[in-house]
PDB file of N, CA and C in Angstrom:
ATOM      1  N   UNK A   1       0.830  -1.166   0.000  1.00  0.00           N
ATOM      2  CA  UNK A   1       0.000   0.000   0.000  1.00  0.00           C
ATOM      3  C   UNK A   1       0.886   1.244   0.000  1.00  0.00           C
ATOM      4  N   UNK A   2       0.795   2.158  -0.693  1.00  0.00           N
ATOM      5  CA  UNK A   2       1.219   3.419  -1.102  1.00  0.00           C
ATOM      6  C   UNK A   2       0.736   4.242   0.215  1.00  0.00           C
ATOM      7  N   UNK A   3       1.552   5.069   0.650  1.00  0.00           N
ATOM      8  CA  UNK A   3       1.550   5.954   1.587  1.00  0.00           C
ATOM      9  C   UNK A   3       2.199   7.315   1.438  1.00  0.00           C
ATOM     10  N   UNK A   4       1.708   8.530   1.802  1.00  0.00           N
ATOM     11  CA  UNK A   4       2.163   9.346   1.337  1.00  0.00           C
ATOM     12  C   UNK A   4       3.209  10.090   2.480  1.00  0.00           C
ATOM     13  N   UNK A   5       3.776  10.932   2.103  1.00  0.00           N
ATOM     14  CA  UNK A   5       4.654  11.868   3.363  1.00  0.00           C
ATOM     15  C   UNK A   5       3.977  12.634   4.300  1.00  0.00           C
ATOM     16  N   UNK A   6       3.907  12.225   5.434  1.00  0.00           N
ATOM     17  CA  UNK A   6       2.921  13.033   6.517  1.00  0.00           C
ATOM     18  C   UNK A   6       3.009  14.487   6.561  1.00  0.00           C
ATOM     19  N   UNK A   7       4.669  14.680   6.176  1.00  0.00           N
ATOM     20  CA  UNK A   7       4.800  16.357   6.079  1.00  0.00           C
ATOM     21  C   UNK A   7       4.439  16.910   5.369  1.00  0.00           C
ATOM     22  N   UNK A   8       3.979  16.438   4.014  1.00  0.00           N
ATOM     23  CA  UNK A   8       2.963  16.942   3.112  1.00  0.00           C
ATOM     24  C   UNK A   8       1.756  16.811   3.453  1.00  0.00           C
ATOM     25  N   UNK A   9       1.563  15.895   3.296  1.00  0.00           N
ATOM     26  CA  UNK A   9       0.045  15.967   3.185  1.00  0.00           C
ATOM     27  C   UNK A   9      -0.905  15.095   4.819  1.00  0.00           C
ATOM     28  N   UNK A  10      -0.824  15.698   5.633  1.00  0.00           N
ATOM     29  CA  UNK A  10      -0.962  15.044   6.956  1.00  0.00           C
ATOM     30  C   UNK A  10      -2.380  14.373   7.420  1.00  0.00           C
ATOM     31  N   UNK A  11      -3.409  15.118   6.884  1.00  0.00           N
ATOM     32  CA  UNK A  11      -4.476  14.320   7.004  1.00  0.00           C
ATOM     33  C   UNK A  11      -4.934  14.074   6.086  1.00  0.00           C
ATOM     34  N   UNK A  12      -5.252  12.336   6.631  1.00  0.00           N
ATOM     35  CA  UNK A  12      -6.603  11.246   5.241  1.00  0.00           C
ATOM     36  C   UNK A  12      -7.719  11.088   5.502  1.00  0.00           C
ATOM     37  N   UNK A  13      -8.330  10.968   4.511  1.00  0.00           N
ATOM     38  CA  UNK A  13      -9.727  10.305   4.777  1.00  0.00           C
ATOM     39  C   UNK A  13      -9.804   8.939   3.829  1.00  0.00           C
ATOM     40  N   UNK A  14     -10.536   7.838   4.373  1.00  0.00           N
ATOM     41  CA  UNK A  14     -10.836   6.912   3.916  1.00  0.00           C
ATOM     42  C   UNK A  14     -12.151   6.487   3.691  1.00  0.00           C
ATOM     43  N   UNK A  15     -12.329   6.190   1.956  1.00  0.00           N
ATOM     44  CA  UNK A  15     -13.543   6.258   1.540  1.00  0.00           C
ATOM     45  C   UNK A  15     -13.621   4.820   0.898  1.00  0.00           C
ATOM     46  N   UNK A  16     -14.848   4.660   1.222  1.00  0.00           N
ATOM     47  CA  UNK A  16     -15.013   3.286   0.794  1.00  0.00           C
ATOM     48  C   UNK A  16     -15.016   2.657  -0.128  1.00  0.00           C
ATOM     49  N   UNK A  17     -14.817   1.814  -0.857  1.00  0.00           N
ATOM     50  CA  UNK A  17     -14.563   1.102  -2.001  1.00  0.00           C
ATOM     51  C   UNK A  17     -16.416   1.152  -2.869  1.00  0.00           C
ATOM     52  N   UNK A  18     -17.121   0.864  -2.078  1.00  0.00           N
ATOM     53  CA  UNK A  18     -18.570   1.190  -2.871  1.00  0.00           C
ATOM     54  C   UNK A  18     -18.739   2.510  -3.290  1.00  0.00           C
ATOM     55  N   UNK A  19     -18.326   3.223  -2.195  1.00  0.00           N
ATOM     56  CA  UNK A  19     -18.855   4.901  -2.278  1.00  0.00           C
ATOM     57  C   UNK A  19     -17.973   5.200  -3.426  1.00  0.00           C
ATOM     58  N   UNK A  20     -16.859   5.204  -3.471  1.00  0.00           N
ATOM     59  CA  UNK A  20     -15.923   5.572  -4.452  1.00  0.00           C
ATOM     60  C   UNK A  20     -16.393   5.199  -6.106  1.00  0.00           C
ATOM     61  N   UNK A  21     -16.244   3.654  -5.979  1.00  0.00           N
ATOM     62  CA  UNK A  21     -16.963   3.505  -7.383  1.00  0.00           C
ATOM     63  C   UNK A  21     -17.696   4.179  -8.189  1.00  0.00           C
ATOM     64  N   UNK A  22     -18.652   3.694  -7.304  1.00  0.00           N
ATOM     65  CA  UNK A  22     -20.565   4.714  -7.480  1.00  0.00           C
ATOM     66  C   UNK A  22     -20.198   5.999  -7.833  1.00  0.00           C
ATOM     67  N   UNK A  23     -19.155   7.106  -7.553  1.00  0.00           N
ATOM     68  CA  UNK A  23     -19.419   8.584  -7.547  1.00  0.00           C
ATOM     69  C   UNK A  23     -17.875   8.710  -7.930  1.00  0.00           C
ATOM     70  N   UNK A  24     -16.725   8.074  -8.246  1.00  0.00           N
ATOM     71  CA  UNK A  24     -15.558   8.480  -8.358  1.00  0.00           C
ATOM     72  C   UNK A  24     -15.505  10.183  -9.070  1.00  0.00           C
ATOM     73  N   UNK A  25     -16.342  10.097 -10.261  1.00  0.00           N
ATOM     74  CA  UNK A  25     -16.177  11.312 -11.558  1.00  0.00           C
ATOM     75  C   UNK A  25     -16.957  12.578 -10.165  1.00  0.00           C
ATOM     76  N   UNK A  26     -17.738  11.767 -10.009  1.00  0.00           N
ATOM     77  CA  UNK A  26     -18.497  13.429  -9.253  1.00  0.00           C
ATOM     78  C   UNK A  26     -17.585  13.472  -7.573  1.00  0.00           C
ATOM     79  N   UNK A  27     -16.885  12.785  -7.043  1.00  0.00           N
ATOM     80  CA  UNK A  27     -15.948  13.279  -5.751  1.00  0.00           C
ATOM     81  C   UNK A  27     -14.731  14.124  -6.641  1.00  0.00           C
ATOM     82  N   UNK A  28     -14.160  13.781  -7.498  1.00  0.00           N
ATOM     83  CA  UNK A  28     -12.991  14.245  -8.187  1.00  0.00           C
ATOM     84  C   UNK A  28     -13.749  15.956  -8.620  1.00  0.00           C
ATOM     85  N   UNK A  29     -14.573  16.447  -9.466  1.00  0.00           N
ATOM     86  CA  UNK A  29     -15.295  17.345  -9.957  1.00  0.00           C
ATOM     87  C   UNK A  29     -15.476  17.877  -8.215  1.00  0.00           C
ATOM     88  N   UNK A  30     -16.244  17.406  -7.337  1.00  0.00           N
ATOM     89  CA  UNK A  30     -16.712  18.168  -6.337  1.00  0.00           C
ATOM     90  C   UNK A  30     -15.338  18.903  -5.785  1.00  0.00           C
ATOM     91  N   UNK A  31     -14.026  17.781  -5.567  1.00  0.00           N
ATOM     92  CA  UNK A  31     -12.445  18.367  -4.969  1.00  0.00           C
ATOM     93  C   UNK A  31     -12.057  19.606  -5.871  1.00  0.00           C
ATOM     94  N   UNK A  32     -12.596  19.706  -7.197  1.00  0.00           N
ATOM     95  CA  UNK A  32     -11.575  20.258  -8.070  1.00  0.00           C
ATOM     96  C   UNK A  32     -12.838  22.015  -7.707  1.00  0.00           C
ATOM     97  N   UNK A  33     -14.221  22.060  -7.632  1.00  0.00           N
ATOM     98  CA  UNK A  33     -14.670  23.345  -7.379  1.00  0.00           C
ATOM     99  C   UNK A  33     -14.494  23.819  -5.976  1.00  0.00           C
ATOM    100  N   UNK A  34     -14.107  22.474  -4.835  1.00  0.00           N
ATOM    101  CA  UNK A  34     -14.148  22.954  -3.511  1.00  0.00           C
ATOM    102  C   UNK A  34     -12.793  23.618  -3.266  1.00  0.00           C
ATOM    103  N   UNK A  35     -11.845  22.799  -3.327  1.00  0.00           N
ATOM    104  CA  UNK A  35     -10.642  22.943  -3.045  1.00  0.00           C
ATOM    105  C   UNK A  35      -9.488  23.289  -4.210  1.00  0.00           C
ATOM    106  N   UNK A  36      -9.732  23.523  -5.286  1.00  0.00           N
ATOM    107  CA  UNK A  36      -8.749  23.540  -6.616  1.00  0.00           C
ATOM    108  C   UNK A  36      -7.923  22.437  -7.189  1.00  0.00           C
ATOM    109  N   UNK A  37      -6.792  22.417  -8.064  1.00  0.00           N
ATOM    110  CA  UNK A  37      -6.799  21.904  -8.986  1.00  0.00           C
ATOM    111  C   UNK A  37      -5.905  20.453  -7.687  1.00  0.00           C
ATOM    112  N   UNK A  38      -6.232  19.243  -8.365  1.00  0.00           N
ATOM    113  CA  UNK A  38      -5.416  18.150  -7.865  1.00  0.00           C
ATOM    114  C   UNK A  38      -3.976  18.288  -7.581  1.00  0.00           C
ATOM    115  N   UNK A  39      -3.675  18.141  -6.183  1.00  0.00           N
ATOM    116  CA  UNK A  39      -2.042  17.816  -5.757  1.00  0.00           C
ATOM    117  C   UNK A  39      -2.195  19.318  -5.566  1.00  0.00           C
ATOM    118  N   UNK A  40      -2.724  20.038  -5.606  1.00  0.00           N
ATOM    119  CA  UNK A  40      -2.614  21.511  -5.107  1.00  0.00           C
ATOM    120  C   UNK A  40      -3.013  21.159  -3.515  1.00  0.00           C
ATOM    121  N   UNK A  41      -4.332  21.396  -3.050  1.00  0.00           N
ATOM    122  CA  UNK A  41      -4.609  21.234  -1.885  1.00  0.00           C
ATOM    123  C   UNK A  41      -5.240  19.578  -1.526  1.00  0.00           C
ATOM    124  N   UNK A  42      -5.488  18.927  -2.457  1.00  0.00           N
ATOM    125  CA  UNK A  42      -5.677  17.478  -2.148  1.00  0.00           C
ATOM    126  C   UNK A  42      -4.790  16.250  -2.765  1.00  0.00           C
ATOM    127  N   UNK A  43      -5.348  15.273  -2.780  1.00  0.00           N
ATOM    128  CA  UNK A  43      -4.805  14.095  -3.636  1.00  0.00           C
ATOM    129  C   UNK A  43      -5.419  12.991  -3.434  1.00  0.00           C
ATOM    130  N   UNK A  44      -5.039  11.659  -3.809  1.00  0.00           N
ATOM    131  CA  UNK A  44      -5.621  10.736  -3.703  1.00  0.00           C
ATOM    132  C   UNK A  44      -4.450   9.518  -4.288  1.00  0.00           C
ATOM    133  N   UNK A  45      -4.680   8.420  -3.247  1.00  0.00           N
ATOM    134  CA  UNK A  45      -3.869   7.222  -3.637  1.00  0.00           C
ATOM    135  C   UNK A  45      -5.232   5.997  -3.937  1.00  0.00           C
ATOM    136  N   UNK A  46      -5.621   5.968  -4.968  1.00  0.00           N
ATOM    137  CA  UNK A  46      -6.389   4.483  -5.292  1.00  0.00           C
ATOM    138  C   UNK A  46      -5.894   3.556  -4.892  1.00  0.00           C
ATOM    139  N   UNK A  47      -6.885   2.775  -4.505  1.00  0.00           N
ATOM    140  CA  UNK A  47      -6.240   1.351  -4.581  1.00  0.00           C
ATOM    141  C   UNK A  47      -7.272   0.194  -5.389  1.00  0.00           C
ATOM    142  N   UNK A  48      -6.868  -0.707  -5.451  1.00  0.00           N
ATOM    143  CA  UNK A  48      -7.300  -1.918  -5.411  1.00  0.00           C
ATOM    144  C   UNK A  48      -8.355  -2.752  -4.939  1.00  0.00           C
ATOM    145  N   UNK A  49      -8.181  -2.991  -3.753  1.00  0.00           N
ATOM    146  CA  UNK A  49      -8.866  -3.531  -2.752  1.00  0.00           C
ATOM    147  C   UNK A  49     -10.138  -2.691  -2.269  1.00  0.00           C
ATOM    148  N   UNK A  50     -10.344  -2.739  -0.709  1.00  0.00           N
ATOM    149  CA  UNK A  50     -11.724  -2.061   0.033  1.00  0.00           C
ATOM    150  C   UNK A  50     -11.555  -0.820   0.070  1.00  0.00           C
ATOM    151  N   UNK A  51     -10.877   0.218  -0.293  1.00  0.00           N
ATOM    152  CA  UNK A  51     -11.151   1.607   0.088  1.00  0.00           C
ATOM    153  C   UNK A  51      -9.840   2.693  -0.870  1.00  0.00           C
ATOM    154  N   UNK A  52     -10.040   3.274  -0.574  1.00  0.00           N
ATOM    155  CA  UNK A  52      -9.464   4.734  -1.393  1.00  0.00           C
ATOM    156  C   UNK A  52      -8.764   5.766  -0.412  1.00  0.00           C
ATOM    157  N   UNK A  53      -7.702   6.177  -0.212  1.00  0.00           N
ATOM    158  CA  UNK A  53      -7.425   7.506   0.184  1.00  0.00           C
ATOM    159  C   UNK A  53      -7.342   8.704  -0.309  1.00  0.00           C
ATOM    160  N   UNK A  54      -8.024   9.572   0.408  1.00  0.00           N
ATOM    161  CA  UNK A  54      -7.763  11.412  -0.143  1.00  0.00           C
ATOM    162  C   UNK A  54      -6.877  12.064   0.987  1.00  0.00           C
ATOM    163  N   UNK A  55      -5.925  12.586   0.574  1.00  0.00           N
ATOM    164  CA  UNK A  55      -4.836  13.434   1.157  1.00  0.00           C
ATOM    165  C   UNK A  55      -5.636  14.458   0.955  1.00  0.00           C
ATOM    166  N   UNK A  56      -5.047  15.707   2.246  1.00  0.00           N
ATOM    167  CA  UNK A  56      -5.036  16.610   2.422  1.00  0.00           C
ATOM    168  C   UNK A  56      -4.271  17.569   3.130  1.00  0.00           C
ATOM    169  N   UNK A  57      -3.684  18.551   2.626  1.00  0.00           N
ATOM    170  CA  UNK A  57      -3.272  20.098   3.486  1.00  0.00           C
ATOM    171  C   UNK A  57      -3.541  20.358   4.444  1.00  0.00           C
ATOM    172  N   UNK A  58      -4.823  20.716   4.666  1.00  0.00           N
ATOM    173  CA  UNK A  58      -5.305  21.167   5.594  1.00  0.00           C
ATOM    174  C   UNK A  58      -6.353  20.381   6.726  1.00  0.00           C
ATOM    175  N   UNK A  59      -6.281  20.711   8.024  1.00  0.00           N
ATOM    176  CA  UNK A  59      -7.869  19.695   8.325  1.00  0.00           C
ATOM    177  C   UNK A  59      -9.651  20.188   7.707  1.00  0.00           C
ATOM    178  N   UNK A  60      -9.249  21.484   8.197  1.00  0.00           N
ATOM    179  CA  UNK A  60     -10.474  22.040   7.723  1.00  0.00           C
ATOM    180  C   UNK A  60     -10.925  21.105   6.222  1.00  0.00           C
ATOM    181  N   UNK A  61     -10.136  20.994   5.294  1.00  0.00           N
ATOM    182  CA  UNK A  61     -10.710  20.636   4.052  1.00  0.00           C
ATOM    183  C   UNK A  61     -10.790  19.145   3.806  1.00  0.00           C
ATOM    184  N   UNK A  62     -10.131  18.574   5.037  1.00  0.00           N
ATOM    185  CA  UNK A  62     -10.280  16.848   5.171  1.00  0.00           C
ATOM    186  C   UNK A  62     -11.751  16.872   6.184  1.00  0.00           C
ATOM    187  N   UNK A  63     -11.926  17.714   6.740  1.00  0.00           N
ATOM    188  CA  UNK A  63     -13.259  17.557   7.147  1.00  0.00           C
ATOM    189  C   UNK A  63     -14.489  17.818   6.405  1.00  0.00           C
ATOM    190  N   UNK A  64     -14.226  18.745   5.754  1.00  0.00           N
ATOM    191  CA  UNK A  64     -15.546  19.035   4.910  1.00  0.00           C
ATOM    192  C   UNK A  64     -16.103  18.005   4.073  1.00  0.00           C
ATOM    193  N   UNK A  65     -14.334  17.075   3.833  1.00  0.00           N
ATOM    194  CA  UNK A  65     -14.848  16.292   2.731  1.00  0.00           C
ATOM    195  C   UNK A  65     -15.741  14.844   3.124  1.00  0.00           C
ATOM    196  N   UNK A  66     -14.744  14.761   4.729  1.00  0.00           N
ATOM    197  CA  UNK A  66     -14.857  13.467   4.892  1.00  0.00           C
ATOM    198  C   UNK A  66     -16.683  13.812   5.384  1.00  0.00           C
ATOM    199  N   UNK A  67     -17.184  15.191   6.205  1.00  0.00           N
ATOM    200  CA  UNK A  67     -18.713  15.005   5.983  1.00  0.00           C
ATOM    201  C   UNK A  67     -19.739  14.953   4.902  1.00  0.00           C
ATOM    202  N   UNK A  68     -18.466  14.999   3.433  1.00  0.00           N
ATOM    203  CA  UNK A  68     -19.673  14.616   2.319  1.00  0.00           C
ATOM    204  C   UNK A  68     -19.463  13.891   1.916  1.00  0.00           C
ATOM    205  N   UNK A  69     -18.517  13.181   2.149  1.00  0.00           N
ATOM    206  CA  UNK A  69     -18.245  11.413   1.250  1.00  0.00           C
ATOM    207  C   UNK A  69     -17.910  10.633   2.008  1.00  0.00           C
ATOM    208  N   UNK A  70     -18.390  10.694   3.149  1.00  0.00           N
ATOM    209  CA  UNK A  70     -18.119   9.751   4.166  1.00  0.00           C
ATOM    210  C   UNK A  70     -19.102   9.175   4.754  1.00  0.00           C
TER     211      UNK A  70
END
């Protein structure tokens, strides 16, 4: 499993492998009007298996997200 540098990007959220599927195009579109362009203030390591990570900058913006896709 891919892990990112805590000093970058310090808080994750983990989204579920259903939720993700189902809505991948519209979470990516929602990050890119909330927060701007990818690897700017977020990111994301896919995986494989049960779930997905989104990196983030800030908490404020790992929270907002994790109360809408979580």
């Amino acid at each position: 499993m891919r892990v990112l540098q805590k000093e970058l990007w310090p808080y994750k959220v983990e989204v579920n492998h259903k939720v993700f599927i189902n809505s991948v195009t519209e979470i990516e579109l929602w990050l890119g009007k909330q927060f701007g362009t990818f690897k700017d203030r977020w990111t994301v390591v896919y995986q494989t298996e049960h779930t997905t990570y989104f990196y983030f900058r800030e908490s404020k913006d790992a929270i907002i997200f994790s109360l809408r896709w979580t």
